[in-house]
N, C-alpha and C. Protein backbone atom coordinates (compact mmCIF):
# COMPACT_ATOMS: atom_id res chain seq x y z
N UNK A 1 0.99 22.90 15.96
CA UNK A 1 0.75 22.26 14.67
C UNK A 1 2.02 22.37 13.83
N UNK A 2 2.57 21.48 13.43
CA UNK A 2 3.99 21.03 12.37
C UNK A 2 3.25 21.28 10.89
N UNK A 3 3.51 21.82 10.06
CA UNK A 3 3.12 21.63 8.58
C UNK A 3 4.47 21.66 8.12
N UNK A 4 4.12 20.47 6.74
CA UNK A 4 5.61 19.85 6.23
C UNK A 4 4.90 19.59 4.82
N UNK A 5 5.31 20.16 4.19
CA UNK A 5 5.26 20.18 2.54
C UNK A 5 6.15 19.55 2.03
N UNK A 6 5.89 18.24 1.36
CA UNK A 6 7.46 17.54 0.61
C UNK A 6 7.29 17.74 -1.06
N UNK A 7 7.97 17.88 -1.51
CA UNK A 7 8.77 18.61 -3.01
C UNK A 7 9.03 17.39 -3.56
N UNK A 8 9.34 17.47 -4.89
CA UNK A 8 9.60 16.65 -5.93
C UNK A 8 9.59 17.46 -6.79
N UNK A 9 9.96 16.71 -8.07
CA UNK A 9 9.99 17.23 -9.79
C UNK A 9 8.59 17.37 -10.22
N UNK A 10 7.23 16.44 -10.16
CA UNK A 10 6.44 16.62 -11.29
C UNK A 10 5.52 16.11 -9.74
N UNK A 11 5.53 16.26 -8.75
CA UNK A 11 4.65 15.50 -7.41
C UNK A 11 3.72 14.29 -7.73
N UNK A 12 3.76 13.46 -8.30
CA UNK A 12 3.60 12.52 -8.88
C UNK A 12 3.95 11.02 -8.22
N UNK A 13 5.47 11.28 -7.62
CA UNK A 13 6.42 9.95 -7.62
C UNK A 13 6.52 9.78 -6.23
N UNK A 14 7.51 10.48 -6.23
CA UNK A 14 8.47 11.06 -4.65
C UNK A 14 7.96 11.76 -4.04
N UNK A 15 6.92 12.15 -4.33
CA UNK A 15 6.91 13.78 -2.56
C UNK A 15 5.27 13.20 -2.60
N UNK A 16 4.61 12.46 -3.54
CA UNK A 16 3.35 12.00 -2.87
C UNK A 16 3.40 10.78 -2.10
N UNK A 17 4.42 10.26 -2.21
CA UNK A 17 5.36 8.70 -1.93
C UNK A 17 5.12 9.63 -1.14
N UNK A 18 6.00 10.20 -0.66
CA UNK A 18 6.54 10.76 0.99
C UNK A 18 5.43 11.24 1.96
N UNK A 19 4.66 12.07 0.88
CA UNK A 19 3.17 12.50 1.93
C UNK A 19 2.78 11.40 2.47
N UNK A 20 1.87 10.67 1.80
CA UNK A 20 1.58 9.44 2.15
C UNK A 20 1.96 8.36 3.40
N UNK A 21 2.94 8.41 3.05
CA UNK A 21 3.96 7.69 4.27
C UNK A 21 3.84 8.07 5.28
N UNK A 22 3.91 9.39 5.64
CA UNK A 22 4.36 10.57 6.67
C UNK A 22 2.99 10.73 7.19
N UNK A 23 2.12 10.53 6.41
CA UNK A 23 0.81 10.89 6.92
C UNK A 23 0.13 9.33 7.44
N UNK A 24 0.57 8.49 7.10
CA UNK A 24 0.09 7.38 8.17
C UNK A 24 1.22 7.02 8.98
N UNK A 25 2.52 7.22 9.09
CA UNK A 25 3.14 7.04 10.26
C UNK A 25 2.60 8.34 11.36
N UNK A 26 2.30 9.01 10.78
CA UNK A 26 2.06 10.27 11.91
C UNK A 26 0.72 10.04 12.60
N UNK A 27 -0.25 8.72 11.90
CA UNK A 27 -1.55 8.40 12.40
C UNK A 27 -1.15 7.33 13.16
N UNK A 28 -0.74 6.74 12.89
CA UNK A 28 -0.03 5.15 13.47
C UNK A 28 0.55 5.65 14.97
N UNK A 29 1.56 6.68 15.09
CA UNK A 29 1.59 7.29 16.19
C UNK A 29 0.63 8.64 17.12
N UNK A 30 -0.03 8.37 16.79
CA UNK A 30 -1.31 9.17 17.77
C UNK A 30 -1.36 10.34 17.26
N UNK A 31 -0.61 10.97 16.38
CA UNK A 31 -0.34 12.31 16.34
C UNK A 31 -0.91 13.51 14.91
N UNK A 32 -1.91 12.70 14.50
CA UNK A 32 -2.45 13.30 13.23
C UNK A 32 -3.01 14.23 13.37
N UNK A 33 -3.65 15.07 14.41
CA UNK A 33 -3.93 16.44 15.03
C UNK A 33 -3.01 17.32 14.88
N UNK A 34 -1.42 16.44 14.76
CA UNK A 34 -0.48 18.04 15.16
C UNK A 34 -0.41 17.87 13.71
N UNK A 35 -0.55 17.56 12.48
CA UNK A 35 0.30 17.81 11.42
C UNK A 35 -0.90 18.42 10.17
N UNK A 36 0.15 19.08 9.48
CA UNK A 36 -0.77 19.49 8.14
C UNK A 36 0.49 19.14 7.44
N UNK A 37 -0.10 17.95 6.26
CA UNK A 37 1.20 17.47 5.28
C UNK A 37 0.55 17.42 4.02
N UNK A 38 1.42 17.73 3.30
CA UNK A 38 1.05 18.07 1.82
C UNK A 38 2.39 17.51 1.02
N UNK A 39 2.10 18.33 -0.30
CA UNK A 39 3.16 18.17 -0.87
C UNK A 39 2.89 18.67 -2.56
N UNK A 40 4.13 19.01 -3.58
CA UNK A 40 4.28 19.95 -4.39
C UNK A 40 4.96 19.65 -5.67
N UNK A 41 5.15 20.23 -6.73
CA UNK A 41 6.11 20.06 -7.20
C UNK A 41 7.06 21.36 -7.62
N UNK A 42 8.00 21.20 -8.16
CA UNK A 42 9.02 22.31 -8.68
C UNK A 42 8.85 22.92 -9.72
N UNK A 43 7.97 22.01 -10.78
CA UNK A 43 7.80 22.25 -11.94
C UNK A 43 6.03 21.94 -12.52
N UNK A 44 5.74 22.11 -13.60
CA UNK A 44 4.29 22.76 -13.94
C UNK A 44 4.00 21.22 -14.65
N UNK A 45 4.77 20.21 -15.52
CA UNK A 45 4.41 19.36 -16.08
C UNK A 45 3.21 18.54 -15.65
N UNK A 46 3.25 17.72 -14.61
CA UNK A 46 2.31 16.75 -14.09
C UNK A 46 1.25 17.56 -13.86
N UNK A 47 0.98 18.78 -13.30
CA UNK A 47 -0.59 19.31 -12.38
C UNK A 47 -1.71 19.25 -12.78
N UNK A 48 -2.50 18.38 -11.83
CA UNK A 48 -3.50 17.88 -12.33
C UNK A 48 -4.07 16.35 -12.09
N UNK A 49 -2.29 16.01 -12.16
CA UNK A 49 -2.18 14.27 -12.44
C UNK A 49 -2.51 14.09 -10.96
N UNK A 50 -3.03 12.55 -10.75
CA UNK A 50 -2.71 11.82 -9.72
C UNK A 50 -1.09 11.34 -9.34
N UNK A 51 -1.38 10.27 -8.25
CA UNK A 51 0.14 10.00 -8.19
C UNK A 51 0.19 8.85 -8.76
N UNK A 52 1.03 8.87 -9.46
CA UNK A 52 1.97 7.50 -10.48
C UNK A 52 1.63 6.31 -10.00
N UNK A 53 0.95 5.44 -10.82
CA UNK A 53 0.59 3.88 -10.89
C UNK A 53 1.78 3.15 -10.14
N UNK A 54 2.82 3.58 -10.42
CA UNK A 54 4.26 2.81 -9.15
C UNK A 54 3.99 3.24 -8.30
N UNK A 55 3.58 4.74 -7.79
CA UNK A 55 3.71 5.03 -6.35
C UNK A 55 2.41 4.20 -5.37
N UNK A 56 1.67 4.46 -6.52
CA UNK A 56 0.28 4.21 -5.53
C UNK A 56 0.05 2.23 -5.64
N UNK A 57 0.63 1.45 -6.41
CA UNK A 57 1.31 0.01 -6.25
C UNK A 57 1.99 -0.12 -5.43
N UNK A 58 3.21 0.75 -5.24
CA UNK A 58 3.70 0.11 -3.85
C UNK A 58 3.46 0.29 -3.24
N UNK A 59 2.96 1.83 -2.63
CA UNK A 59 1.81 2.21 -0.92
C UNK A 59 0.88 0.48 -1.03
N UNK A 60 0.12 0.44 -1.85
CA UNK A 60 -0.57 -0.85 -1.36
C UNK A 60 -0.49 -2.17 -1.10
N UNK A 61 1.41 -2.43 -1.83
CA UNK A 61 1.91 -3.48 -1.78
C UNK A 61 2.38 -3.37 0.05
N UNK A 62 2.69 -2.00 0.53
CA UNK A 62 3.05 -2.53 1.84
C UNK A 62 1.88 -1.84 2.86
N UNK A 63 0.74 -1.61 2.31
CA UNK A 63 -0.80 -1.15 3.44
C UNK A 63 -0.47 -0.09 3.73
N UNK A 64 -0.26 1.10 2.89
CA UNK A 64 -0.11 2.42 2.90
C UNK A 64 -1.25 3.33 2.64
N UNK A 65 -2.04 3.47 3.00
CA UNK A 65 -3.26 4.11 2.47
C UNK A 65 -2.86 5.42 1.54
N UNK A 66 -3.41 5.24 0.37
CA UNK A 66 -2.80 6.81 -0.65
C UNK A 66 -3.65 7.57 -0.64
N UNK A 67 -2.98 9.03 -0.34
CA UNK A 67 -3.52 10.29 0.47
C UNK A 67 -4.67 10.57 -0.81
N UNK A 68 -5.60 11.29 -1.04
CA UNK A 68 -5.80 11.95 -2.38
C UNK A 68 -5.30 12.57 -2.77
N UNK A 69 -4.64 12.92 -3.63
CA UNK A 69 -3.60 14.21 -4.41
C UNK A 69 -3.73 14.05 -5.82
N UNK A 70 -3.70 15.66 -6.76
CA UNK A 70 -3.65 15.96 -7.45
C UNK A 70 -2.35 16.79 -7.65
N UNK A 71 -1.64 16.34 -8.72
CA UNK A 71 -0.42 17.21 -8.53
C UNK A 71 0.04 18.86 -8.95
N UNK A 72 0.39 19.54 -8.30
CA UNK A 72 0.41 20.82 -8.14
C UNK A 72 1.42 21.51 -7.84
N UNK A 73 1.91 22.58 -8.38
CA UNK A 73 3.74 23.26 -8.25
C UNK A 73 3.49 24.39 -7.28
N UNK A 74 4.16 24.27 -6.41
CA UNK A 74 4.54 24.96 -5.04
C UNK A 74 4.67 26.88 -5.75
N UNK A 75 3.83 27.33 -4.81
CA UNK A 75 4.40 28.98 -4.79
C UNK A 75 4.82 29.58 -4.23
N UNK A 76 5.72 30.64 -4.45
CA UNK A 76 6.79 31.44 -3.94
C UNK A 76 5.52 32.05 -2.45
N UNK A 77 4.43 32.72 -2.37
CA UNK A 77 4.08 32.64 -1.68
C UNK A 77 3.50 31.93 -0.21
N UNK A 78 3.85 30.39 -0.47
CA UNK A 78 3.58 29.33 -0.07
C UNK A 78 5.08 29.85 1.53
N UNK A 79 6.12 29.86 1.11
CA UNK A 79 7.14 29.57 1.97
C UNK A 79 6.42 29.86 3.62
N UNK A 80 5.57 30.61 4.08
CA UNK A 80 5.55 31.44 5.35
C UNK A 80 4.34 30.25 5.87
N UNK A 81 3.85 29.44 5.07
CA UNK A 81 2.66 28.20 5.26
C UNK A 81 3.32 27.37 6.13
N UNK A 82 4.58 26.85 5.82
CA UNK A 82 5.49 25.73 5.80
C UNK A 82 5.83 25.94 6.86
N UNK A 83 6.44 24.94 7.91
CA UNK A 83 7.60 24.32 9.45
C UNK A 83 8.90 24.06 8.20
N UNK A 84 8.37 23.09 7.41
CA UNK A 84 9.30 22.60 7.06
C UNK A 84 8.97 21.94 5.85
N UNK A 85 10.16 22.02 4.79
CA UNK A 85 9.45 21.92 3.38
C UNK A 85 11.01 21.04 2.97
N UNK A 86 10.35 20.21 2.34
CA UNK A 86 11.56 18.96 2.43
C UNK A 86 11.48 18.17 1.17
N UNK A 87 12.59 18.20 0.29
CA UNK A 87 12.90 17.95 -1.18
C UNK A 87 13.34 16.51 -1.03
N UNK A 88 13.51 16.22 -2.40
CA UNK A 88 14.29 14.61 -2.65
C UNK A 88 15.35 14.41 -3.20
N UNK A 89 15.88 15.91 -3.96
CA UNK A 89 17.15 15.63 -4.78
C UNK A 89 17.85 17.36 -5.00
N UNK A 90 19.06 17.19 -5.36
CA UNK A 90 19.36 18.37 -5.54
C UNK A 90 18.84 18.93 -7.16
N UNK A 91 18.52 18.56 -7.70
CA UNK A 91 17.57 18.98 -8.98
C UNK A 91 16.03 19.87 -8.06
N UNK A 92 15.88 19.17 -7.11
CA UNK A 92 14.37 19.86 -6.48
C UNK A 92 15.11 21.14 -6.05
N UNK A 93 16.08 20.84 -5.28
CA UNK A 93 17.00 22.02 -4.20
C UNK A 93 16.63 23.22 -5.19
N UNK A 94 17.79 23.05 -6.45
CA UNK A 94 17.53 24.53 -7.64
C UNK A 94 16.31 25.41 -7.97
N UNK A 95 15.28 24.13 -7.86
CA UNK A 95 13.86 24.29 -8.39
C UNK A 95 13.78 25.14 -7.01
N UNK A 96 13.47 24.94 -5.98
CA UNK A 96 13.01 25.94 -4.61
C UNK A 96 13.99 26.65 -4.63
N UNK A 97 15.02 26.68 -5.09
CA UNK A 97 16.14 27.73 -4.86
C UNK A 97 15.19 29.06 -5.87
N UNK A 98 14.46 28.56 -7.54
CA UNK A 98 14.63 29.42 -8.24
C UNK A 98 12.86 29.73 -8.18
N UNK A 99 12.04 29.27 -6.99
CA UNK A 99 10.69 30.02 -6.82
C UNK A 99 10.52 30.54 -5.01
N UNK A 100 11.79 30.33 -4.30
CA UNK A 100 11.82 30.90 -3.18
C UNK A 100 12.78 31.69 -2.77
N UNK A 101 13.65 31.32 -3.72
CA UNK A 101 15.18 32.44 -3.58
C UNK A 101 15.61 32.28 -2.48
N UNK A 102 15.75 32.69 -1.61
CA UNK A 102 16.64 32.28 -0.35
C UNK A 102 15.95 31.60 0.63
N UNK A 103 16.09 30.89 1.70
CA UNK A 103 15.74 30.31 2.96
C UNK A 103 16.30 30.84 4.36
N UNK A 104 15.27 32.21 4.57
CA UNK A 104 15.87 33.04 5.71
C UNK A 104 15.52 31.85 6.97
N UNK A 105 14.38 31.38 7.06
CA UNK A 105 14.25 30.72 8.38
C UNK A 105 14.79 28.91 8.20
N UNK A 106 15.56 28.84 7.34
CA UNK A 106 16.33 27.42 7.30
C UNK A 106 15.21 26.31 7.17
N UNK A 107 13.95 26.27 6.55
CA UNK A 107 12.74 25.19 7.09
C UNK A 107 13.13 24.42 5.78
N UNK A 108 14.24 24.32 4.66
CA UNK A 108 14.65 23.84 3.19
C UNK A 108 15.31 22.79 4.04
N UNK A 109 15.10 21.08 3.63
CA UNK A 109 16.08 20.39 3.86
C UNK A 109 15.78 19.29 2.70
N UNK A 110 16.36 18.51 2.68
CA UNK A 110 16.30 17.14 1.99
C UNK A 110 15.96 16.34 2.81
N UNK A 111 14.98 14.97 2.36
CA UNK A 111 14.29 14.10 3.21
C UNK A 111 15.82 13.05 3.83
N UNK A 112 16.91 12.71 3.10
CA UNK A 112 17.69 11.90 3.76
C UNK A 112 18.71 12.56 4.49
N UNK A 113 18.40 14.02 4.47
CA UNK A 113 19.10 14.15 5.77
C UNK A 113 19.23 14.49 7.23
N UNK A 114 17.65 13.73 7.06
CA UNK A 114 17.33 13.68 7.85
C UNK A 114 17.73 12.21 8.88
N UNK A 115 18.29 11.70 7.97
CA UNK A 115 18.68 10.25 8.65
C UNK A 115 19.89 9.89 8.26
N UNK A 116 20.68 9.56 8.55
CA UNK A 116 22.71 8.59 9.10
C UNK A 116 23.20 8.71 8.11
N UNK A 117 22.37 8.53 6.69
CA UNK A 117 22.78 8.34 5.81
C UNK A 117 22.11 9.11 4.38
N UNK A 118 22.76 10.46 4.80
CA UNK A 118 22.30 11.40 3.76
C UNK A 118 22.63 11.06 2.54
N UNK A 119 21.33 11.78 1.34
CA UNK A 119 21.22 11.96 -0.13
C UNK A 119 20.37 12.12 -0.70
N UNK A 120 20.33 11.39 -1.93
CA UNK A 120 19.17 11.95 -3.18
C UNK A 120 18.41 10.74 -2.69
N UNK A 121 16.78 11.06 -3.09
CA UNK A 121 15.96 9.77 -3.08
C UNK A 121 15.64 9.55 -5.16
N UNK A 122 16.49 8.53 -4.88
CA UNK A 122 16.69 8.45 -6.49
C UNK A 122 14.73 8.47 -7.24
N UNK A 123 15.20 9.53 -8.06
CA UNK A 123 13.76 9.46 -9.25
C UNK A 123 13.14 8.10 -9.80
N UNK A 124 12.04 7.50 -9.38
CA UNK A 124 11.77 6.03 -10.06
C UNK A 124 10.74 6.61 -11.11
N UNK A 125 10.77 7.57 -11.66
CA UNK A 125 9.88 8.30 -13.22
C UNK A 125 11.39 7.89 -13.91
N UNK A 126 12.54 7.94 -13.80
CA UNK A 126 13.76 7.62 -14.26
C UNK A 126 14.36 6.05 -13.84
N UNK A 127 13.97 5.92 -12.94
CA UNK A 127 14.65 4.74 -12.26
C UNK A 127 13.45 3.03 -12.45
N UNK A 128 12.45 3.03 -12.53
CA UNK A 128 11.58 2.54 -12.91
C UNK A 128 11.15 1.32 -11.13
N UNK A 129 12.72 2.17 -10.32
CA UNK A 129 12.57 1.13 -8.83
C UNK A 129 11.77 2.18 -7.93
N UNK A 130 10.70 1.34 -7.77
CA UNK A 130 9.90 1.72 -6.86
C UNK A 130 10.23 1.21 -5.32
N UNK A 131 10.62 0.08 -5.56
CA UNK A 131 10.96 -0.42 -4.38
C UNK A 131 12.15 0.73 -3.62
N UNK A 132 13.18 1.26 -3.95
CA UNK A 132 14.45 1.60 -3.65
C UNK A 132 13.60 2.85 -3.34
N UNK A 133 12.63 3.48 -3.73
CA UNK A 133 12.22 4.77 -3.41
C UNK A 133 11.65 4.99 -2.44
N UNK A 134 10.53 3.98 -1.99
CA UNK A 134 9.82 3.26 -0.91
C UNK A 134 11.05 3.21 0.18
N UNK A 135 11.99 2.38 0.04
CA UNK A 135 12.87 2.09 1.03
C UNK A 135 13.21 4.09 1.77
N UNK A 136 13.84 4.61 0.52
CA UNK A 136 14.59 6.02 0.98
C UNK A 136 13.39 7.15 1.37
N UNK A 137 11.92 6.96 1.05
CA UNK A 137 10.81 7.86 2.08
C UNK A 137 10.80 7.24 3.11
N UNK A 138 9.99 6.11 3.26
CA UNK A 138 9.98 5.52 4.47
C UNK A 138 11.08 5.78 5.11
N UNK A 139 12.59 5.96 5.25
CA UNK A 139 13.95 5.50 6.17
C UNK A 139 13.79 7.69 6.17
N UNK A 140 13.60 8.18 5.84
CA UNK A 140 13.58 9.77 5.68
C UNK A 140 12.00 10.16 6.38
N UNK A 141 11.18 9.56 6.18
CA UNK A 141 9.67 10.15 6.82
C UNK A 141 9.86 9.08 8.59
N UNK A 142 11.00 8.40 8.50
CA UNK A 142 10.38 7.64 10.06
C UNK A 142 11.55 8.97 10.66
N UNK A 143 12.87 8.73 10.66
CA UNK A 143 13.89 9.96 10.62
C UNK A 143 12.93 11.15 11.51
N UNK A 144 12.14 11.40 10.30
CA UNK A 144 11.88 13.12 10.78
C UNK A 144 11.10 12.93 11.81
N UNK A 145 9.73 12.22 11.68
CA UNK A 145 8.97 11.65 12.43
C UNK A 145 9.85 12.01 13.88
N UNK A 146 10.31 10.98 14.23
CA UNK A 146 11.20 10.92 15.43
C UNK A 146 11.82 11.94 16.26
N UNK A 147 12.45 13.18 14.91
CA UNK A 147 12.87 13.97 15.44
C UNK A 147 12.37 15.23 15.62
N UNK A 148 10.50 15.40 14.77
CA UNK A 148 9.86 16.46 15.15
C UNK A 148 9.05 16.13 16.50
């Protein structure tokens, strides 16, 4: 069993974007038995919330089924749960840097670098492009996909 927790700022945007994704490509390929996917945030603002009227518009603009989630900030106890716990920006990086402190077993990565063309998956709570965010989970959740 793989468990993969994806991170964001307020879990709202980006890391329920990413669950989502990850959790029907991982059905789409036969394989929804091996995974436990979730996802978190860094910070306390959103918890509670659903995921963002953009996120859950575009999952349906391209037949994404949206997971149920309520948004919720990751705990320092949480780390030993996780395979692999996978952020969107280096603003998230600090945030797990400053409720997990170090990463003895390396399971900390960013979702694009997981693919050719590493980086940030730009914030659309800031960016207002949903589309461009969509593009950088999807191209980061097929990535990992592939390579777990």
């Amino acid at each position: 069993m793989q468990c993969v927790l994806f991170i964001c700022h307020g879990n709202i945007c980006r890391s329920t974007m990413a669950e989502s994704v990850f959790t029907e490509l991982v059905r789409r390929a036969g394989h929804a038995g091996e995974f436990v996917i979730d996802s978190a945030a860094t910070s306390t603002e959103e918890i509670g919330n659903p995921p963002h009227h953009g996120t859950v518009a575009k999952l349906r603009e391209v037949g994404i089924p949206v997971v149920a989630h309520r948004a919720r900030q990751v705990r320092r106890a949480e780390y030993g749960d996780w395979d692999h716990i996978v952020y969107m920006d280096a603003e998230n990086a600090r945030g797990l840097r400053r409720i997990f402190g170090d990463d003895p077993d390396g399971k900390i990565t960013r979702l694009l670098d997981w693919t050719e063309r590493p980086g940030d998956v730009a914030d659309p709570w800031y960016t207002g492009n949903f589309d461009a965010t969509y593009r950088d989970v999807l191209a980061g959740c097929t990535a990992m996909l592939e390579q777990l």
